[in-house]
C-alpha atoms as a PDB file:
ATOM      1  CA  UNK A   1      22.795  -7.227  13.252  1.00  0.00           C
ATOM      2  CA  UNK A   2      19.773  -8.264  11.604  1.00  0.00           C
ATOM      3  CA  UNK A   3      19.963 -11.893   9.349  1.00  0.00           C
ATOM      4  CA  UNK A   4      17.501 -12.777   6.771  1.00  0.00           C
ATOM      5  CA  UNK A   5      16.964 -16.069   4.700  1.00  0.00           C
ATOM      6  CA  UNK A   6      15.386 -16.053   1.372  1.00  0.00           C
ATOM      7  CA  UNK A   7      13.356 -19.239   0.621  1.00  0.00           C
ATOM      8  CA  UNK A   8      12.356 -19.550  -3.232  1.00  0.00           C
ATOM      9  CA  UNK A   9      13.020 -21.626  -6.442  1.00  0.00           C
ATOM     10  CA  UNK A  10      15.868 -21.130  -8.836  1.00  0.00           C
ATOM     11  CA  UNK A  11      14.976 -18.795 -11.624  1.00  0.00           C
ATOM     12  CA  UNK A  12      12.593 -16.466  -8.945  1.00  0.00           C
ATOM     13  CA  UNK A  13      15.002 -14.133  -8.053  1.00  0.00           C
ATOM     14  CA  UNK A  14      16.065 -14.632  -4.078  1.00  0.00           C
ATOM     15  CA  UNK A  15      19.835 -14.437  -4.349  1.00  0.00           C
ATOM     16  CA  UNK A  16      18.857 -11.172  -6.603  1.00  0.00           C
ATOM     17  CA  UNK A  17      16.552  -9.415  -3.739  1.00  0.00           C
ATOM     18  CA  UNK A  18      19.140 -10.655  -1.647  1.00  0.00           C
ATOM     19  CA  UNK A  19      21.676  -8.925  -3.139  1.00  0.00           C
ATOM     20  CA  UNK A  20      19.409  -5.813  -4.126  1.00  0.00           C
ATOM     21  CA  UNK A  21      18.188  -5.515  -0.005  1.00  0.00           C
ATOM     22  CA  UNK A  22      22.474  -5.596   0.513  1.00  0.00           C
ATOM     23  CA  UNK A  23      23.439  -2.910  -1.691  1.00  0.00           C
ATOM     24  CA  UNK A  24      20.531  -1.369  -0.748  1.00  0.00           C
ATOM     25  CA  UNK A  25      21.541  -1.076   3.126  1.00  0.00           C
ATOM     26  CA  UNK A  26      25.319  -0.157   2.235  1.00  0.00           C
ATOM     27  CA  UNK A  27      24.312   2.926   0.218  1.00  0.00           C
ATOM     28  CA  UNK A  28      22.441   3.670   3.586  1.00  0.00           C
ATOM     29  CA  UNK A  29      25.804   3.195   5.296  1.00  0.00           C
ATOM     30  CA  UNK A  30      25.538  -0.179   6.607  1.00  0.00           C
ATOM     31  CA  UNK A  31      27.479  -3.165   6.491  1.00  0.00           C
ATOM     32  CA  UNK A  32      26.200  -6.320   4.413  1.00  0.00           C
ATOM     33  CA  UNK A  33      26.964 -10.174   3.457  1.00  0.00           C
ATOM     34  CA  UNK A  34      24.648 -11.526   1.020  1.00  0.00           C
ATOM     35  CA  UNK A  35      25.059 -14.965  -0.301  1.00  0.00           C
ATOM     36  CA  UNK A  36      23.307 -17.798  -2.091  1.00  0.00           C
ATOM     37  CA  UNK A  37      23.261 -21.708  -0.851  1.00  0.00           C
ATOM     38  CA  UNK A  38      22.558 -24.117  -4.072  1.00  0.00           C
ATOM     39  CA  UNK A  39      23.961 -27.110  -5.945  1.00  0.00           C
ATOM     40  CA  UNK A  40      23.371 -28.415  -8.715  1.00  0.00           C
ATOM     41  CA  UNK A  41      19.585 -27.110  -9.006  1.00  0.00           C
ATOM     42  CA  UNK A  42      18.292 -26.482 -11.901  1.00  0.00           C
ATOM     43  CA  UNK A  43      15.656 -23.458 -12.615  1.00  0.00           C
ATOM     44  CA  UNK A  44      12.216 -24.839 -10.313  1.00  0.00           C
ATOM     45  CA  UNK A  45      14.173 -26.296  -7.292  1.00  0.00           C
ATOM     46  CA  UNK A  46      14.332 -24.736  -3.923  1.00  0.00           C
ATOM     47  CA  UNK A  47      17.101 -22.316  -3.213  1.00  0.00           C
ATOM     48  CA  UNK A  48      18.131 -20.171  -0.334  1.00  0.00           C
ATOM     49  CA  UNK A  49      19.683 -16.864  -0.013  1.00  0.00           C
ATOM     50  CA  UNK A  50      21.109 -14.848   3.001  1.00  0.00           C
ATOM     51  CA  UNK A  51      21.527 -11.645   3.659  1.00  0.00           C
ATOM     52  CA  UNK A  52      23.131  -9.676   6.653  1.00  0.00           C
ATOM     53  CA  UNK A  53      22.770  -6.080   7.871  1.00  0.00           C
ATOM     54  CA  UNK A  54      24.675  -4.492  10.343  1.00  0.00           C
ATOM     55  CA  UNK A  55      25.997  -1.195  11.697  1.00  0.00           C
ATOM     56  CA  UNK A  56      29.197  -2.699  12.826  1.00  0.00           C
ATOM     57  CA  UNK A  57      31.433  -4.857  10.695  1.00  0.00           C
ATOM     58  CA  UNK A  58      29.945  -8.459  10.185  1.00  0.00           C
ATOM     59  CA  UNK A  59      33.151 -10.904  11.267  1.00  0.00           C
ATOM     60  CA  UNK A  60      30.425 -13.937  10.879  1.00  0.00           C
ATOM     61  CA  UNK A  61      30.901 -16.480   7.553  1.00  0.00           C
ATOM     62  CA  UNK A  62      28.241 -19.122   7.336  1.00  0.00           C
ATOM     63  CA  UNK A  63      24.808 -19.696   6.576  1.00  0.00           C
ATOM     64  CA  UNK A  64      22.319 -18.277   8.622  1.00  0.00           C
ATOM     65  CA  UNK A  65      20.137 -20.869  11.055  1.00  0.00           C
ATOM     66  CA  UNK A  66      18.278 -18.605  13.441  1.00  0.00           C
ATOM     67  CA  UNK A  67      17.090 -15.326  10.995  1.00  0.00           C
ATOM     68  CA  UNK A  68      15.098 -12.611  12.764  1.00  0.00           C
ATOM     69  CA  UNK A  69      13.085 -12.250   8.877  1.00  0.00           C
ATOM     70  CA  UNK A  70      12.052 -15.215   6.706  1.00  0.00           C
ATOM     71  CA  UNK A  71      10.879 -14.018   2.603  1.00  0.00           C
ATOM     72  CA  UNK A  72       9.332 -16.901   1.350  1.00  0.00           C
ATOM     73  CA  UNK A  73       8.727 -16.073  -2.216  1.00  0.00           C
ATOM     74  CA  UNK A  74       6.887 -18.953  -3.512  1.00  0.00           C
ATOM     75  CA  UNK A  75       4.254 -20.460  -1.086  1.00  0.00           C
ATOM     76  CA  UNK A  76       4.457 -24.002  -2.482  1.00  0.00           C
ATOM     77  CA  UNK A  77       7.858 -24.195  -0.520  1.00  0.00           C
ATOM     78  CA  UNK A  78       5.557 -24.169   2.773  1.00  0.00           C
ATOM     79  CA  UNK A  79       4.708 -27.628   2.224  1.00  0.00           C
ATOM     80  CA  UNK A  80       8.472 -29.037   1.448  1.00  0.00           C
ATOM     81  CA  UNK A  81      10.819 -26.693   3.111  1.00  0.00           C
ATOM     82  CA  UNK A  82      11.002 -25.730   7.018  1.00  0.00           C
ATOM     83  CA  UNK A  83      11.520 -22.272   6.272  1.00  0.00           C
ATOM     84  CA  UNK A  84      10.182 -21.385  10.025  1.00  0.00           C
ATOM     85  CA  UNK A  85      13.029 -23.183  11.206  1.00  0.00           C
ATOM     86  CA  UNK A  86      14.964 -20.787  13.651  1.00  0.00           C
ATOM     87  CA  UNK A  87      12.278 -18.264  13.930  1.00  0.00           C
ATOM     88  CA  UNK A  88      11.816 -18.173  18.068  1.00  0.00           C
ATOM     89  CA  UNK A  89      11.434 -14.882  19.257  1.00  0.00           C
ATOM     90  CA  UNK A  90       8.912 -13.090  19.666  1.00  0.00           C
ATOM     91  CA  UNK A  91      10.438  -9.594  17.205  1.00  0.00           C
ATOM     92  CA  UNK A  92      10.990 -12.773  14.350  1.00  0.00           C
ATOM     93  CA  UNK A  93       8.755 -11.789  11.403  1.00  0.00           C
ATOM     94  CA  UNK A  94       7.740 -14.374   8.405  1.00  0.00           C
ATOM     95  CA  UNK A  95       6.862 -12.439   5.059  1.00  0.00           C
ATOM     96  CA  UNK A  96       5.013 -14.197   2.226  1.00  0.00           C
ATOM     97  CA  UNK A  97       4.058 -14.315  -1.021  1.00  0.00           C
ATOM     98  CA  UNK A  98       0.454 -15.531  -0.386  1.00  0.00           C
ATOM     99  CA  UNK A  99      -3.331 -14.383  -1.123  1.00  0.00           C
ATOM    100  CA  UNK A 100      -4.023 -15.922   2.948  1.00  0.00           C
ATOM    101  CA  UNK A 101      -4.785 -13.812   5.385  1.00  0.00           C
ATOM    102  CA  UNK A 102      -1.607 -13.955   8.240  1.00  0.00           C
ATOM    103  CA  UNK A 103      -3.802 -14.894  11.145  1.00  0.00           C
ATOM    104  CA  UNK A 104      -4.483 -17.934   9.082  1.00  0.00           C
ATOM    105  CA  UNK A 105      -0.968 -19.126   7.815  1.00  0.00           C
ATOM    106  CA  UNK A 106      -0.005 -18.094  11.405  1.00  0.00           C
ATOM    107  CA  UNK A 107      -2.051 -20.814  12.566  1.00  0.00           C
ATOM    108  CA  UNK A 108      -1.339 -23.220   9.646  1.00  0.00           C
ATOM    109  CA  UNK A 109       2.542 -22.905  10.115  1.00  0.00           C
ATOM    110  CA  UNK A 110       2.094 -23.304  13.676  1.00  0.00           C
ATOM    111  CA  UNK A 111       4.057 -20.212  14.343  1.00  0.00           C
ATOM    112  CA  UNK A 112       3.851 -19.581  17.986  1.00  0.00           C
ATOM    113  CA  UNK A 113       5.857 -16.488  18.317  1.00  0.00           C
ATOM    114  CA  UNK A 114       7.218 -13.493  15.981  1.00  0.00           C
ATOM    115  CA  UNK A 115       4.914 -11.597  13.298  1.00  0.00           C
ATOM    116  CA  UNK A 116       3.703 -13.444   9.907  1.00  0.00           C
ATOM    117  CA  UNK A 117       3.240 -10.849   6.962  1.00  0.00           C
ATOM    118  CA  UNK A 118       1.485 -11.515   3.861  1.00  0.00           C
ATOM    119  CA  UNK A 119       1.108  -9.700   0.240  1.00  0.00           C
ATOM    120  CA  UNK A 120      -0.300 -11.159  -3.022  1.00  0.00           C
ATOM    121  CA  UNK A 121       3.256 -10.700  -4.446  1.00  0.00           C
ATOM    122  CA  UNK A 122       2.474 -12.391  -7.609  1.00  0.00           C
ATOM    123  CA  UNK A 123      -0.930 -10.980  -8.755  1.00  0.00           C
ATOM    124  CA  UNK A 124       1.079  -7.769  -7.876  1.00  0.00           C
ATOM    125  CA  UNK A 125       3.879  -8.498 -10.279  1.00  0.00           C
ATOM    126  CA  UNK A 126       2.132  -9.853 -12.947  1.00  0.00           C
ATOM    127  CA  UNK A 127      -0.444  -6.894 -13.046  1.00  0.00           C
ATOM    128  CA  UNK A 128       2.474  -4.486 -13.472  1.00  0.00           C
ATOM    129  CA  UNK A 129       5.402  -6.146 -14.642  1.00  0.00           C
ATOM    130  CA  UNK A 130       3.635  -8.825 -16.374  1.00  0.00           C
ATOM    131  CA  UNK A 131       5.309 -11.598 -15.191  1.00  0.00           C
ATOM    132  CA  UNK A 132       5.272 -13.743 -12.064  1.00  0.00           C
ATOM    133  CA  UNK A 133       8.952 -12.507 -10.604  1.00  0.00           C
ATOM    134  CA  UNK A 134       7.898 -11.811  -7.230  1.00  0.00           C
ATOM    135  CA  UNK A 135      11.452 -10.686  -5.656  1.00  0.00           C
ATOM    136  CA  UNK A 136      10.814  -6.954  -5.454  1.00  0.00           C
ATOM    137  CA  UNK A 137       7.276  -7.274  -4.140  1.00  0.00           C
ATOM    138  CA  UNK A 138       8.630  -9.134  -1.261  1.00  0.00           C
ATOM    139  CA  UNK A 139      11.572  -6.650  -0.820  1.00  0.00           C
ATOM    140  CA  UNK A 140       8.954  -4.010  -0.162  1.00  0.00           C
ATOM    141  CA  UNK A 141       7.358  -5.823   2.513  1.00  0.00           C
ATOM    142  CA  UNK A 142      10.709  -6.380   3.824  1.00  0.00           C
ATOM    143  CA  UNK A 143      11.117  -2.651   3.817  1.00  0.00           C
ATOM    144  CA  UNK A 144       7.465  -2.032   5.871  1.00  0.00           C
ATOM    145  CA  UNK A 145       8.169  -4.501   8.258  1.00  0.00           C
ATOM    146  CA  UNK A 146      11.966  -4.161   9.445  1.00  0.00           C
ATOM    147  CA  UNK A 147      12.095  -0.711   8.524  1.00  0.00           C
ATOM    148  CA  UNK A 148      15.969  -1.457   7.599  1.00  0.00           C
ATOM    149  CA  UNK A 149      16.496   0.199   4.224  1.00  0.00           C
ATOM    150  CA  UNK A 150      14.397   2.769   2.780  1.00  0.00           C
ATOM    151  CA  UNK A 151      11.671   2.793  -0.107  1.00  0.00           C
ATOM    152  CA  UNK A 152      13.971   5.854  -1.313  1.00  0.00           C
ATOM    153  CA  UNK A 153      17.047   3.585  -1.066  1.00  0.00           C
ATOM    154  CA  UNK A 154      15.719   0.788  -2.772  1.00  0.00           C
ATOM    155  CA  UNK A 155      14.278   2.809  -5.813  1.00  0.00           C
ATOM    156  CA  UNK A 156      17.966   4.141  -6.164  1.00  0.00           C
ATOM    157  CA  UNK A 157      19.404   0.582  -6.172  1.00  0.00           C
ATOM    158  CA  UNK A 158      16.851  -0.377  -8.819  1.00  0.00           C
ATOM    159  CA  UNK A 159      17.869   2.700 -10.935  1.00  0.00           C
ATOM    160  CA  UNK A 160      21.557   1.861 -10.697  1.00  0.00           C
ATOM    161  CA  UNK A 161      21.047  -2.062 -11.675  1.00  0.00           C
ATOM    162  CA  UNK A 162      18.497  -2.123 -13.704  1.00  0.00           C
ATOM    163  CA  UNK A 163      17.260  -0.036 -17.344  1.00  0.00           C
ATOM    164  CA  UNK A 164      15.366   2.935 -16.455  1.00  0.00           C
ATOM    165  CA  UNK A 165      11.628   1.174 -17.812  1.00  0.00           C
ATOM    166  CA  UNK A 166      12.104  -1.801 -15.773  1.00  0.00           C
ATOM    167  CA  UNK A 167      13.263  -0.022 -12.599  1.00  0.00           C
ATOM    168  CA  UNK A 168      10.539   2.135 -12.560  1.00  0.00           C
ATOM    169  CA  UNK A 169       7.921  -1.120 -13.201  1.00  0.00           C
ATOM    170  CA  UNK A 170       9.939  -2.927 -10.554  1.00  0.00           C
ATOM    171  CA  UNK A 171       9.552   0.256  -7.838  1.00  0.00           C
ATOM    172  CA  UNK A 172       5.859   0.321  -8.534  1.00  0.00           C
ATOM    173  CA  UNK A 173       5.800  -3.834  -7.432  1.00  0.00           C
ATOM    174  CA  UNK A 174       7.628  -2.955  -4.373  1.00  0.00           C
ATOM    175  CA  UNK A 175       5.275   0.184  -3.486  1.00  0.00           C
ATOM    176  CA  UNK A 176       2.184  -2.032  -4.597  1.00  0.00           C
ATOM    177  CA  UNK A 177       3.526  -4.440  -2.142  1.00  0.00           C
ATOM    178  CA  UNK A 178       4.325  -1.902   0.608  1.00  0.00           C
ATOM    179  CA  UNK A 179       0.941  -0.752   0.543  1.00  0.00           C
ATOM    180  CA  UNK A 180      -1.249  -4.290   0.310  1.00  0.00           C
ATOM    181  CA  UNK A 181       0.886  -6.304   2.843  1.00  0.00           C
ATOM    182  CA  UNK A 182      -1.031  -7.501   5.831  1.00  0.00           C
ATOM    183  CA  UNK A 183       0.356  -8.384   9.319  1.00  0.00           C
ATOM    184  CA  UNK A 184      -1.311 -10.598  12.111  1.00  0.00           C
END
């Protein structure tokens, strides 16, 4: 099983690429959970999303504490949120939304073991889709560096959620993304 946590602030779209990796992954024949945590927050404050991939049935209901992938969608949440907490092992990868190079935020988080991925997610989204919604850049990288779903897959799960203009403008954030993420 493989157990990601989505770090980013309510109106960004987390508990959507949470969902969106999910269906993703079951199309592909795999069994999912994918789940929100939030209160009361209104759009701005921090949320968290979970999702969980397996190919054997998931029996496991709770949040998830020790992910093997961290998406952190907006950066400013490295400052206020631990969102390295659980990330031990050396195959644990962080993936960013983040003009720094990985080496660096490596460093600066004090990660001492797993990979840290980077991508300008939101000069990426706002040069194609216009807008700052940085979800589906950050499911691409998720895509590159776990290798779980599919590009394919993913551009199929757009087209069945999502009009046909801004599927096609979402799939070109995620292959923009693919193609400028950065590991250290």
């Amino acid at each position: 099983m493989v157990e990601f946590r989505w770090h980013g602030r309510g109106g960004q779209g987390a508990w959507t690429a949470s969902e969106l990796l999910a269906r993703t992954a079951l199309d592909e024949g795999k069994f999912i959970q994918s789940f929100p945590e939030f209160g009361p927050e209104r759009m701005g404050a921090p949320v968290t999303a979970f999702t969980r991939i397996s190919t054997e049935p998931i029996r496991l209901h709770c949040a998830i504490y020790d992910p093997d992938v961290v998406i952190v969608l907006d950066n400013t949440l490295l400052k206020t949120v631990p969102v390295t907490a659980g990330l031990n092992r050396d195959e644990d990868c962080l993936i960013v939304n983040s003009n720094e190079e990985p080496a660096v935020l490596k460093k600066n988080l004090n990660v001492v073991k797993g990979k840290v991925w980077t991508v300008p997610a939101t000069e990426i989204a706002i040069r194609i889709l216009g807008s700052p919604i940085t979800n589906t850049a950050l499911l691409g990288v998720v895509a590159k560096a776990t290798n779980i779903v599919s590009l394919e897959g993913i551009h199929k799960t757009l087209q069945n959620k999502f009009r046909p203009d801004l599927a096609e403008k979402n799939y070109a954030v995620i292959q923009e993304a693919f193609k400028e993420a950065k590991l250290s």
